[in-house]
Protein backbone atom coordinates (compact mmCIF):
# COMPACT_ATOMS: atom_id res chain seq x y z
CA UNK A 1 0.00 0.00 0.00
CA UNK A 2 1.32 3.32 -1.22
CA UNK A 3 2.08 5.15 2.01
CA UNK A 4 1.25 2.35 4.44
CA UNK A 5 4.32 2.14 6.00
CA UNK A 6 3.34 5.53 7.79
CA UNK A 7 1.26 5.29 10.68
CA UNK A 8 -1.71 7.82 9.19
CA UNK A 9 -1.80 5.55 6.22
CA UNK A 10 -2.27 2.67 7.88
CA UNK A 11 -5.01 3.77 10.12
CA UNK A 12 -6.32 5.66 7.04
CA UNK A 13 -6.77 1.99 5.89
CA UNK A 14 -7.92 0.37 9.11
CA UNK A 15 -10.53 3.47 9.35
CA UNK A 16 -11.86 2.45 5.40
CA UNK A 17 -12.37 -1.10 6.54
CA UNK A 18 -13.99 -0.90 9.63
CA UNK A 19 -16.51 1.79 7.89
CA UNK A 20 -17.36 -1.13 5.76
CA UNK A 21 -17.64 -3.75 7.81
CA UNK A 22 -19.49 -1.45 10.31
CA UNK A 23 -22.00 -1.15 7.87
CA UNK A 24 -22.63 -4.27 6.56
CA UNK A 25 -23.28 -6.10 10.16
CA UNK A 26 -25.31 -3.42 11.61
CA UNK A 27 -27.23 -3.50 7.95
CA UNK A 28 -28.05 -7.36 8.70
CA UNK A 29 -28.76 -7.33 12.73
CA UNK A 30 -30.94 -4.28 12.01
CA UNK A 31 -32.66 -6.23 9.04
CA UNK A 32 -34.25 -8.65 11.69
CA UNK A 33 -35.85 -6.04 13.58
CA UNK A 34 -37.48 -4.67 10.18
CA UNK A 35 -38.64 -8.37 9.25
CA UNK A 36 -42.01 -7.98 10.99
CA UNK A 37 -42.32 -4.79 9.30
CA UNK A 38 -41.57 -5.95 5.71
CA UNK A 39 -43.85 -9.12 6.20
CA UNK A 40 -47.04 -6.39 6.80
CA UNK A 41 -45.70 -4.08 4.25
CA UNK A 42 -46.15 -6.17 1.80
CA UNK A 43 -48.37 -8.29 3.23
CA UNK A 44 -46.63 -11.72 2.72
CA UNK A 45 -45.94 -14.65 5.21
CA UNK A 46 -43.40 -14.70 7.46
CA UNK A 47 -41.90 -17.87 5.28
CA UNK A 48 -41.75 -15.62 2.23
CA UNK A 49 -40.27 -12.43 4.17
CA UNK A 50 -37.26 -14.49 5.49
CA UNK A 51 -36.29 -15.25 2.16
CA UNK A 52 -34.82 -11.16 2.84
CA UNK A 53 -32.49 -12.89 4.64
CA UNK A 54 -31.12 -16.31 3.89
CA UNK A 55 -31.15 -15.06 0.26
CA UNK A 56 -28.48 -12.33 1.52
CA UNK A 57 -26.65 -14.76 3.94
CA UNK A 58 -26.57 -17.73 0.76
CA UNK A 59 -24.80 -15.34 -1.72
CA UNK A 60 -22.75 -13.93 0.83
CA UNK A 61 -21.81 -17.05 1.96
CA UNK A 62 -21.19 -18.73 -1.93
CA UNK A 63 -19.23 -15.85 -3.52
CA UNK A 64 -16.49 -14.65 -0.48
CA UNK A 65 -14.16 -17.67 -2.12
CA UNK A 66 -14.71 -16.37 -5.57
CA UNK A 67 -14.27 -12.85 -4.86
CA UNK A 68 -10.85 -13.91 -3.12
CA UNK A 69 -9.71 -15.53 -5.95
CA UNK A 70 -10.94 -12.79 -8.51
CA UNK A 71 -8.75 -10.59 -5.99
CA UNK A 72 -5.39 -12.29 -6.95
CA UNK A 73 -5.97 -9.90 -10.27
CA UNK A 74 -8.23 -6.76 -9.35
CA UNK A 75 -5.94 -6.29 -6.28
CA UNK A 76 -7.53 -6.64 -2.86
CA UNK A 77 -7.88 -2.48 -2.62
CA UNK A 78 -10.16 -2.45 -5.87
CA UNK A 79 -12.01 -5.66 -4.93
CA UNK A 80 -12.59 -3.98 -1.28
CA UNK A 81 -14.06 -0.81 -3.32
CA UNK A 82 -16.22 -2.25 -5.28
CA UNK A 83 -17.50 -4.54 -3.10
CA UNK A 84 -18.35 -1.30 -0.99
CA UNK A 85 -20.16 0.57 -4.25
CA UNK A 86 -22.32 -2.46 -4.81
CA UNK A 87 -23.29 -2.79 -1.44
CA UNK A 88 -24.23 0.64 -1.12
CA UNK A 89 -25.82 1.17 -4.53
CA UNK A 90 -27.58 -2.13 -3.76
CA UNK A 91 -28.97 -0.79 0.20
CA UNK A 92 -30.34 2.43 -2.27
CA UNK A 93 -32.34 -0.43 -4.53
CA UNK A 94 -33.51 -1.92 -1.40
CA UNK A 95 -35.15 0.82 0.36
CA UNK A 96 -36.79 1.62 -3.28
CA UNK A 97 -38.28 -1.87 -3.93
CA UNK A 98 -42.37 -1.99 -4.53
CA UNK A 99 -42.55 -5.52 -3.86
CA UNK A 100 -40.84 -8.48 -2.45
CA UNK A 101 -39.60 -10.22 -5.49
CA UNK A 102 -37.56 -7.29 -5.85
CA UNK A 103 -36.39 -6.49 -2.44
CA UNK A 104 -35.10 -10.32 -2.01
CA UNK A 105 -33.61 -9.61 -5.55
CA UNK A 106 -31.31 -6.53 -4.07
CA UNK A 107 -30.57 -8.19 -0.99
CA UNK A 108 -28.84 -11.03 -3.32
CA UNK A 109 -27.07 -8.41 -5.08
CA UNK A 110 -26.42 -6.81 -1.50
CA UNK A 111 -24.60 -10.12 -0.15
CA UNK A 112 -22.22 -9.98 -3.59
CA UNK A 113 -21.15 -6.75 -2.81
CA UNK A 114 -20.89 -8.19 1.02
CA UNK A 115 -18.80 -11.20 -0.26
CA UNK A 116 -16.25 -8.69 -2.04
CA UNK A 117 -15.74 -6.60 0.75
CA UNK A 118 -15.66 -9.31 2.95
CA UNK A 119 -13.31 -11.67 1.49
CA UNK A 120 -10.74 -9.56 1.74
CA UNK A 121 -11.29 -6.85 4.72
CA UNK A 122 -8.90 -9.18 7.12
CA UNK A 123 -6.30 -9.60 4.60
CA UNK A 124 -5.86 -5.68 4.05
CA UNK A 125 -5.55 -4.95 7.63
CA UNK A 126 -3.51 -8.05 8.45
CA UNK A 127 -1.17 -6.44 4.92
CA UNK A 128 -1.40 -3.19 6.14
CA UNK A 129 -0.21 -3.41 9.71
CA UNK A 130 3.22 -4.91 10.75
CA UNK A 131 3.86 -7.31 13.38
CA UNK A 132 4.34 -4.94 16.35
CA UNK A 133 0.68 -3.63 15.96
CA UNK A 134 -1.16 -5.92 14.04
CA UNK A 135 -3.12 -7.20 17.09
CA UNK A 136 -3.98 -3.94 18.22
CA UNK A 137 -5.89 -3.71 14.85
CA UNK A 138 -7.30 -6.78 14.26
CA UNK A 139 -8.71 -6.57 17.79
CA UNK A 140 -10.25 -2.68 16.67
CA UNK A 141 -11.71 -4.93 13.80
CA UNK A 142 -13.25 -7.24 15.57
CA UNK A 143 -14.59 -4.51 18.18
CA UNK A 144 -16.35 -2.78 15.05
CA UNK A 145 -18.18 -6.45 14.48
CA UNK A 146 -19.47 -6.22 18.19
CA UNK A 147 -20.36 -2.78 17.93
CA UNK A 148 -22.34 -3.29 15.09
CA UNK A 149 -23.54 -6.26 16.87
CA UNK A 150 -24.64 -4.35 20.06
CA UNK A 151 -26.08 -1.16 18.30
CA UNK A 152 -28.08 -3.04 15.10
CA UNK A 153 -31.11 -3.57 17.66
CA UNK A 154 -30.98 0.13 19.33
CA UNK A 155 -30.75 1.78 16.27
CA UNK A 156 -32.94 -0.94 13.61
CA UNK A 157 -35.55 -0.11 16.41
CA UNK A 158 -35.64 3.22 16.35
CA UNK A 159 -35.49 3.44 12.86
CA UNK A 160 -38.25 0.74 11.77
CA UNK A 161 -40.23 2.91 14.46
CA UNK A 162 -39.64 6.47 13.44
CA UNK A 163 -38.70 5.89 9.84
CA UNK A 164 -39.87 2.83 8.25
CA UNK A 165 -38.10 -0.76 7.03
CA UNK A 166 -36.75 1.55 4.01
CA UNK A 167 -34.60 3.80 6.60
CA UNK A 168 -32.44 0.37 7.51
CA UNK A 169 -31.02 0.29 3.77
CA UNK A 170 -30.96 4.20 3.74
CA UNK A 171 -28.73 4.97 6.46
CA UNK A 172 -25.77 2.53 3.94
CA UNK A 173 -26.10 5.07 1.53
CA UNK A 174 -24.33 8.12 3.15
CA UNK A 175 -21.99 5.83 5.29
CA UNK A 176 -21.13 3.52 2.20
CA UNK A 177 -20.31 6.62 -0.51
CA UNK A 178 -17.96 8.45 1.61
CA UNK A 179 -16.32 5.13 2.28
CA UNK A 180 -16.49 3.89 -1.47
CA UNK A 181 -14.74 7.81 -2.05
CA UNK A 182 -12.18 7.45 0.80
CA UNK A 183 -11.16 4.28 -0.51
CA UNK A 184 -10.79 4.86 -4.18
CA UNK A 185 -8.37 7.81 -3.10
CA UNK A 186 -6.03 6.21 -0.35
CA UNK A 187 -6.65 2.60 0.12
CA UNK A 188 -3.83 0.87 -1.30
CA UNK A 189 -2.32 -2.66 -0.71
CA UNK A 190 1.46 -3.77 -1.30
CA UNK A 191 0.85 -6.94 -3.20
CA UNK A 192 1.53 -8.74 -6.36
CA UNK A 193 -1.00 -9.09 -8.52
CA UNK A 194 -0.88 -12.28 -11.16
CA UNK A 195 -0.88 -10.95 -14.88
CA UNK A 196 -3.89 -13.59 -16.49
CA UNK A 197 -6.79 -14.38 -13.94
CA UNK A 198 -7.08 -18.29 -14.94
CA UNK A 199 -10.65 -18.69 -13.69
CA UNK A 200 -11.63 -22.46 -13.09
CA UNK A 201 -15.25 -22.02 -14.31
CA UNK A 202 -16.27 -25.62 -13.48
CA UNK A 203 -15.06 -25.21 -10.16
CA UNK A 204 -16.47 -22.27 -9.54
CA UNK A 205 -19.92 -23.74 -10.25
CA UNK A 206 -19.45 -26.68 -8.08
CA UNK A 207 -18.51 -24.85 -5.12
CA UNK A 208 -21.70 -22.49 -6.04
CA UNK A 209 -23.95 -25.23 -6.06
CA UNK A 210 -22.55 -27.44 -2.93
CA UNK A 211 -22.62 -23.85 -0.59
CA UNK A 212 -25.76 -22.73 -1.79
CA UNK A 213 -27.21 -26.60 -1.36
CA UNK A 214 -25.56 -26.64 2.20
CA UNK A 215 -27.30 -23.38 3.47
CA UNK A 216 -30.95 -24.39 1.99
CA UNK A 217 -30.24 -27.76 3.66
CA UNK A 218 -29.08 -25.92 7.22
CA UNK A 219 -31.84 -23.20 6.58
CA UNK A 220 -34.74 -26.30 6.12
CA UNK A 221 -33.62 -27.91 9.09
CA UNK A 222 -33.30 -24.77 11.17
CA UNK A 223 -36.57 -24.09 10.40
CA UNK A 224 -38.45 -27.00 12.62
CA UNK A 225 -35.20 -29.76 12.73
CA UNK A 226 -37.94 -31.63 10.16
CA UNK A 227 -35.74 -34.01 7.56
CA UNK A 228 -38.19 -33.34 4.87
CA UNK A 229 -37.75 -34.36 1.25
CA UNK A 230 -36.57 -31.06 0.31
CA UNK A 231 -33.53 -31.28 2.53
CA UNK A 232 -32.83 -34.73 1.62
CA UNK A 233 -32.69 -33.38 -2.17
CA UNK A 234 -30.27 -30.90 -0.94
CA UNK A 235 -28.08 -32.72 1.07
CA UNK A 236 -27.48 -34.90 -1.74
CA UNK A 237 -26.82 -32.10 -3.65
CA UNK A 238 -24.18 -31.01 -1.92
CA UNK A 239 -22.67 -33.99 -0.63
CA UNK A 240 -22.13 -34.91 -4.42
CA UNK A 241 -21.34 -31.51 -5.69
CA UNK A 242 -18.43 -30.77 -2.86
CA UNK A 243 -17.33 -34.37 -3.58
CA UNK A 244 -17.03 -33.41 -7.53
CA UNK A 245 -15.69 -30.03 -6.54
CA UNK A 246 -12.72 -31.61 -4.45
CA UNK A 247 -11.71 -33.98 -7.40
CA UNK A 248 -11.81 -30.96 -9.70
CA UNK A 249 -9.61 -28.93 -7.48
CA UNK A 250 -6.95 -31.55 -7.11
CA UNK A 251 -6.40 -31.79 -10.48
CA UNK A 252 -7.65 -28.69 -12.23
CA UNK A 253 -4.15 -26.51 -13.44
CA UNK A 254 -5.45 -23.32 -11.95
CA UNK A 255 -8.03 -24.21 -9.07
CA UNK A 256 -10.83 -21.91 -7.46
CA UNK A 257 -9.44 -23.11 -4.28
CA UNK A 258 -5.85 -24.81 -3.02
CA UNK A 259 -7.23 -27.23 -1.09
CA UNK A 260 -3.72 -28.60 -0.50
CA UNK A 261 -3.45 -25.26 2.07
CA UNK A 262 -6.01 -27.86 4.33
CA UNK A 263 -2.39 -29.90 4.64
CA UNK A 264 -1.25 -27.18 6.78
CA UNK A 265 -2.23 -28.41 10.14
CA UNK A 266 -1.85 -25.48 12.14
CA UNK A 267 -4.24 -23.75 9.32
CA UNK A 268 -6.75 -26.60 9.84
CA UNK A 269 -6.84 -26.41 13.40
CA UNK A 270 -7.14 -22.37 13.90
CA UNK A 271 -10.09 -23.16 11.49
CA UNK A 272 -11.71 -25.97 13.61
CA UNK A 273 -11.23 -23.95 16.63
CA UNK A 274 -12.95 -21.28 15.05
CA UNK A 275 -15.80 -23.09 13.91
CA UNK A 276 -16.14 -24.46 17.74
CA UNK A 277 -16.41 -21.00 18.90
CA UNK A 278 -19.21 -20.06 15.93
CA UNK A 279 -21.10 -23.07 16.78
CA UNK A 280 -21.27 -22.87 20.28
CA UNK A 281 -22.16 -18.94 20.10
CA UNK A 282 -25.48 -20.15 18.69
CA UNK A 283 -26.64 -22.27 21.41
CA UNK A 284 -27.42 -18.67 23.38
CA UNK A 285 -28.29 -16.43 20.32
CA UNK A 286 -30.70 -17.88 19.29
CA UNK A 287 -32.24 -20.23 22.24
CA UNK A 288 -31.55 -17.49 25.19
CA UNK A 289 -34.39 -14.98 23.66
CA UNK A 290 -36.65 -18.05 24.29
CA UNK A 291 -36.05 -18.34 27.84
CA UNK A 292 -36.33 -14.89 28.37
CA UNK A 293 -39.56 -14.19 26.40
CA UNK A 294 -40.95 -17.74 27.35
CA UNK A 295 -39.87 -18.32 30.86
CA UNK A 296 -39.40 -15.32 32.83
CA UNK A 297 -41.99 -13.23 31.05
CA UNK A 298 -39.24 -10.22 29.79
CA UNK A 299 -40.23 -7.70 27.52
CA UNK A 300 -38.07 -8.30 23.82
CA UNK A 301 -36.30 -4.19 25.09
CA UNK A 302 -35.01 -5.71 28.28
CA UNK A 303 -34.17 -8.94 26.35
CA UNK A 304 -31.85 -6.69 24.65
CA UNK A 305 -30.90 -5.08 26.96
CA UNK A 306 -29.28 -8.28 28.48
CA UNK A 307 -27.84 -9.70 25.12
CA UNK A 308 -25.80 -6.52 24.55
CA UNK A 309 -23.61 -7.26 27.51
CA UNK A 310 -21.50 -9.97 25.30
CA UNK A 311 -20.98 -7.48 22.19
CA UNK A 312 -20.36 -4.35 25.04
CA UNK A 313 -17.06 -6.45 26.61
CA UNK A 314 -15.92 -7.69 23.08
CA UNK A 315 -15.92 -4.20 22.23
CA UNK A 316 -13.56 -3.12 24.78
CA UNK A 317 -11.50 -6.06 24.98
CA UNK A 318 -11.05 -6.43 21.81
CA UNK A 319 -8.56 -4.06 21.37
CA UNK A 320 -6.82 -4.30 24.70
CA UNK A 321 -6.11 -8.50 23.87
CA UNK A 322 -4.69 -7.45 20.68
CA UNK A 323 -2.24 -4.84 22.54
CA UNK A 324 -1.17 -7.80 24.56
CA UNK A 325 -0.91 -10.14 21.74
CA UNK A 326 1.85 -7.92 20.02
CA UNK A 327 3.75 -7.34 23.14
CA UNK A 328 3.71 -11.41 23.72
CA UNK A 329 2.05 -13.24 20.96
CA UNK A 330 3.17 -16.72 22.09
CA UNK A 331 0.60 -17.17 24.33
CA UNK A 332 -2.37 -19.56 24.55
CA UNK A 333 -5.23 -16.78 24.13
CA UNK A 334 -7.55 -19.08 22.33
CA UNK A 335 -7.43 -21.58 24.27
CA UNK A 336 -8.02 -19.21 27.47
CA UNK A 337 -10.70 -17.82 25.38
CA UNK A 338 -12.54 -21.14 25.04
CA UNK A 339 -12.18 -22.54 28.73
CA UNK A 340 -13.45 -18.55 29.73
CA UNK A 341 -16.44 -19.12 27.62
CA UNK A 342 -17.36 -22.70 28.54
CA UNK A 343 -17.62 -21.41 31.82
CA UNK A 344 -19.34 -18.83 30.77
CA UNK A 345 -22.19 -20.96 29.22
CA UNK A 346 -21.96 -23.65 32.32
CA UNK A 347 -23.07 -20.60 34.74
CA UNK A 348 -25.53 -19.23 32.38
CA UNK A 349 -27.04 -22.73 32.10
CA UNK A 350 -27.40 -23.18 36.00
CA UNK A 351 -28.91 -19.54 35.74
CA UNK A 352 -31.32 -20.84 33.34
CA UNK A 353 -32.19 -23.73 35.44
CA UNK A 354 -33.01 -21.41 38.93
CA UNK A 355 -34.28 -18.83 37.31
CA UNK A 356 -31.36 -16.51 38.58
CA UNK A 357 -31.09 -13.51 35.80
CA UNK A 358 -27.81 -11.89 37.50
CA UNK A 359 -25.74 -15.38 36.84
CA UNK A 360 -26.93 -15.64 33.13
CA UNK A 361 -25.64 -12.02 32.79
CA UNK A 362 -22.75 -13.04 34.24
CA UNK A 363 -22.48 -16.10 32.06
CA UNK A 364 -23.12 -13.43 28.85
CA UNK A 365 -20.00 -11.29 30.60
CA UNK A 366 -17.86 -14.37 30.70
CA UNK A 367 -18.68 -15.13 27.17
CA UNK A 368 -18.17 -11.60 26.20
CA UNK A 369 -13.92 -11.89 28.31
CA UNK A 370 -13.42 -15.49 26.36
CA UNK A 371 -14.63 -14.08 23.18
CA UNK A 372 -12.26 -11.15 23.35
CA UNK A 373 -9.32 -13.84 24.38
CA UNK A 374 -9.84 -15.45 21.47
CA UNK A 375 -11.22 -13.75 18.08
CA UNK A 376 -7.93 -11.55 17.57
CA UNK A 377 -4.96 -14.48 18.12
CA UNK A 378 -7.19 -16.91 16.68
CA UNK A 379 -7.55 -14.12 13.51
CA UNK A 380 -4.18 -13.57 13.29
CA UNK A 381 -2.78 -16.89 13.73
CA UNK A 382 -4.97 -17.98 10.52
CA UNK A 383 -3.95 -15.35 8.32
CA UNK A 384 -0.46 -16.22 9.24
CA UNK A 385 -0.33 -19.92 8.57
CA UNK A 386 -0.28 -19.37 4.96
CA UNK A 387 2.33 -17.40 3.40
CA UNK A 388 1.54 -13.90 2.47
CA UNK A 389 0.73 -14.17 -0.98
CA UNK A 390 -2.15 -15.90 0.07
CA UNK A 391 -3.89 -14.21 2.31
CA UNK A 392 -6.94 -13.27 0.48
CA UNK A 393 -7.63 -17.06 0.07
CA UNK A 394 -6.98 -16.83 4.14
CA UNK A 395 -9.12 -14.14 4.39
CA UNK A 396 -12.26 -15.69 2.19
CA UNK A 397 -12.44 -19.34 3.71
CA UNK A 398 -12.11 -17.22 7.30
CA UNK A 399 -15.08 -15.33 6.44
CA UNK A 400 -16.34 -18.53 4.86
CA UNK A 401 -15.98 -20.49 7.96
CA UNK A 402 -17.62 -18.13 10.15
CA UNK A 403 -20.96 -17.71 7.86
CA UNK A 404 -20.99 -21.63 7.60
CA UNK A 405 -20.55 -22.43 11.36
CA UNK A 406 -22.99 -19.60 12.24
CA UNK A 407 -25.98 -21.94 9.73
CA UNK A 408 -24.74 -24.52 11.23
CA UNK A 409 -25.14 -23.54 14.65
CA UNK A 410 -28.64 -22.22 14.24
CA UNK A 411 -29.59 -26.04 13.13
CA UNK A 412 -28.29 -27.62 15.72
CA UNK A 413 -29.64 -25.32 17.96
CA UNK A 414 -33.32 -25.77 16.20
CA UNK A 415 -32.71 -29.18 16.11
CA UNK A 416 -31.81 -29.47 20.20
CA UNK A 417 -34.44 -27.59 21.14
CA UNK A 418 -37.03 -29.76 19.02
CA UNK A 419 -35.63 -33.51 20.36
CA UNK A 420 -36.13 -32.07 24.14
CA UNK A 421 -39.44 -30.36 24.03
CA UNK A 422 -40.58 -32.97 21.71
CA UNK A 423 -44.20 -32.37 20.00
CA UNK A 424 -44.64 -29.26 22.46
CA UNK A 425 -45.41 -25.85 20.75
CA UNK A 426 -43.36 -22.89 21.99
CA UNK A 427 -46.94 -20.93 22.40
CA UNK A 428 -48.80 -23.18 24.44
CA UNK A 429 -45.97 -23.84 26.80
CA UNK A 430 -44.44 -20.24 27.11
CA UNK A 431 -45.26 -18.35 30.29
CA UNK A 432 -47.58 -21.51 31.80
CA UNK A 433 -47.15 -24.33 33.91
CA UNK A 434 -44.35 -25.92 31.40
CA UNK A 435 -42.40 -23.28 31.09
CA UNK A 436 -39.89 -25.33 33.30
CA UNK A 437 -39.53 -27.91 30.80
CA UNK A 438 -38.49 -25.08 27.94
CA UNK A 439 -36.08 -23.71 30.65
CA UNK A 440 -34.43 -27.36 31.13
CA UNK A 441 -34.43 -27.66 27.18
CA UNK A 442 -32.55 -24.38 27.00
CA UNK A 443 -30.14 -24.64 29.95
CA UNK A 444 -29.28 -28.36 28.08
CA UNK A 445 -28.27 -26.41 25.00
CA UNK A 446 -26.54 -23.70 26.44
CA UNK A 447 -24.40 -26.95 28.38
CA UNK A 448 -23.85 -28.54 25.32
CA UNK A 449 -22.95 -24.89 23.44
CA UNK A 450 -19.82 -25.19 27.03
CA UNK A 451 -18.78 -29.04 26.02
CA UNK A 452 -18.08 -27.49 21.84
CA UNK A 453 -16.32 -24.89 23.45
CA UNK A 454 -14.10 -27.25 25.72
CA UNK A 455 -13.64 -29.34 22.46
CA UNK A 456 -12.23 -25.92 20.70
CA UNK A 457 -10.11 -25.37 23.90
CA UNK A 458 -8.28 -28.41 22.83
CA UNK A 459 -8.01 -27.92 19.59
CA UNK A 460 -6.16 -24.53 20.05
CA UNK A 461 -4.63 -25.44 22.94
CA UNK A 462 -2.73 -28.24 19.99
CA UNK A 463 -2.57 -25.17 17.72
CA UNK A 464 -0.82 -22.93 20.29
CA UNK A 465 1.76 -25.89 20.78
CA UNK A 466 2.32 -26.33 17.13
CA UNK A 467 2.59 -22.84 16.36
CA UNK A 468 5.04 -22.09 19.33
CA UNK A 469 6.95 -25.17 18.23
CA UNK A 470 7.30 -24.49 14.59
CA UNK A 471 8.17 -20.91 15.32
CA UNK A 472 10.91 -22.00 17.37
CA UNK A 473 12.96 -23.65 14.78
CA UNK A 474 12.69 -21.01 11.88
């Protein structure tokens, strides 16, 4: 990056990404507030409406590896910047949209623009800053995901309230055109950019088909935990197409993917221990408003309330891990990260099971000190298993990972919740006489959401060994 070696430019940089990032979660934790909104706007059922979202979160989810590898050519600055325009010119389409055909339309063409932006937003900053700070920024990047986190209710909210649904895609435009400007100015990235982009077009549309099939098949099950014969159709689908899309990449000259970086094992094991983190984080995202709402009787504002004590801690410690990660990164931070949060879920579990609201907030503060322990090192440590030249391919199966353990996590979670309580409805039970059954069902999950995080404690804890051995003899 012209310029990056001075400490303005790099922050310059680091300012550009967050701004992006920034916008694009608190665009999608804001959308879910607007969903009832939309659904009586148009006057569609709630089935339809959601198609708002898992449309976005499929495309976002099927095109980060692509728009990594189309990176290797554009250059990660330009692929950052025009992942920002589309998004931006694609929120403006959004709020404009008569009907829902169209609106589900834009949000596809939203979660492109998301997936170019995306794919590389950890690579620049990881490029960007050197070794002595490079924590400290990470961890401001990650701080901007739990601030957009924390503040997509308040302000979705207050927006769908005052405003209208539209207002949600609105507020991207001003916020995504001075970033789109900034970035087309200054953003710049020291890299080496290959002179033919050999695109492997059968790959591509095998790993197209086997994401996309994956999500519908997580999405269907999420949905009741029901193996109906539309997710049976699926999973076949992708169990065949990631089967074909593996042979193809093994032998194709110029691959979508290089699967062979998998062979890397501290790579592969930063990865599992992230997905362990992802997949665990559901168990209480999207089973704790239940409890709340269900069992204790709390209005969705307080529920709120409570859930933004995770993001709130992140956001602060964030930054302050990553400070201590450059002064002494050979530490086992993920590891402590994972055994902070499984405690954190054990005590919220208990708290679910005797009603006591002060220890599930304390479980949510745990959660929030193991989270900060662990996103930055575990970040960093994945972007620098590979060597440098490809880190936008580190960058795009990170962001990969995360989307995929995140669907993943919501099934499991669906599905949990529907082998306890059995043939019980939600409705009937919630706020009666077996509302202690839905509280055991939930404090279960939550336990189980601790054991995947004790599993991911080991996993780093081998990654931390191996990393801290290798980097010992070179």
């Amino acid at each position: 990056m012209g310029g990056v070696d001075a400490v303005k430019g790099r922050y310059i940089a680091l300012a550009i990404v967050m701004s992006g990032v920034f916008m694009s979660v608190l665009d999608a934790v804001a959308l879910n507030i607007a969903l009832p909104a939309i659904t009586s706007d148009f006057g569609v059922a709630v089935a339809d409406a959601q198609w708002v979202v898992t449309g976005y979160l499929l495309t976002q989810t099927c095109f980060l590896i692509v728009a990594g590898k189309v990176s290797e050519r554009t250059g990660q600055a330009k692929m950052f910047t025009a992942g920002l325009a589309a998004f931006t010119a694609a929120s403006l389409l959004c709020a404009l949209s008569a009907e829902l055909g169209q609106l589900i339309l834009f949000r596809v063409a939203q979660g492109v623009g998301a997936s170019m932006l995306f794919s590389v937003s950890t690579s620049i900053v990881f490029r960007s800053f050197g070794i002595r700070d490079r924590g400290k920024a990470m961890g401001l990047l990650g701080s901007t995901v739990a601030v957009g986190g924390m503040l997509g209710p308040v302000i979705g909210g207050f927006l769908v309230g005052a405003l209208g649904w539209q207002s949600i895609f609105l507020v991207n435009v001003p916020i995504g055109a001075v970033a789109a400007l900034a970035a087309v100015k200054v953003l710049r990235v020291d890299e080496v950019l290959v002179d033919r982009l050999h695109m492997d077009h059968i790959g591509t549309v095998l790993w197209v088909l086997s994401m996309s099939s994956l999500m519908l098949t997580l999405g269907w099950l999420g949905q009741d935990g029901t193996v109906a014969l539309e997710v049976v159709i699926a999973l076949l689908a992708f169990v065949a197409s990631i089967a074909l899309f593996i042979r193809r990449e093994r032998t194709a000259p110029h691959p979508l993917m290089d699967i062979s970086v998998f062979g890397v094992r501290r790579f592969t094991l930063v990865g599992l221990s992230m997905v362990m983190f992802f997949l665990s984080m559901s168990m209480v995202t999207i089973l704790g408003p239940f409890y709340y709402v269900g069992v204790l009787n709390y209005d969705p504002a307080i529920v709120g309330l409570i859930f933004m004590v995770l993001p709130a801690v992140t956001m602060f410690g964030s930054p302050l891990v990553g400070k201590m990660y450059d002064a002494r990164r050979f530490r086992p931070y993920a590891a402590a990260g994972h055994v902070v949060r499984a405690g954190g879920f054990f005590v919220m579990a208990f708290g679910f099971l005797v009603a006591n609201v002060l220890m599930t907030v304390m479980g949510f503060f745990l959660m929030g000190v193991g989270s900060s322990l662990f996103q930055t090192p575990n970040n960093s440590e994945m972007m620098l298993a590979l060597p440098k030249e490809k880190s936008a391919l580190a960058s795009s199966i990170q962001a990969t990972t995360r989307n995929l353990s995140v669907a993943m996590g919501i099934s499991i979670a669906t599905i949990l919740m529907t082998l306890m309580m059995g043939s019980m409805d939600y409705g009937a039970i919630a706020g009666g006489p077996l509302a202690g059954e839905l509280a055991r069902s939930v404090a279960i999950a939550t336990s189980f959401g601790g054991a995947l995080s004790l599993i991911g404690a080991a996993i780093s804890q081998r990654g931390e060994k191996l990393i801290l051995k290798e980097e010992t003899y070179t």
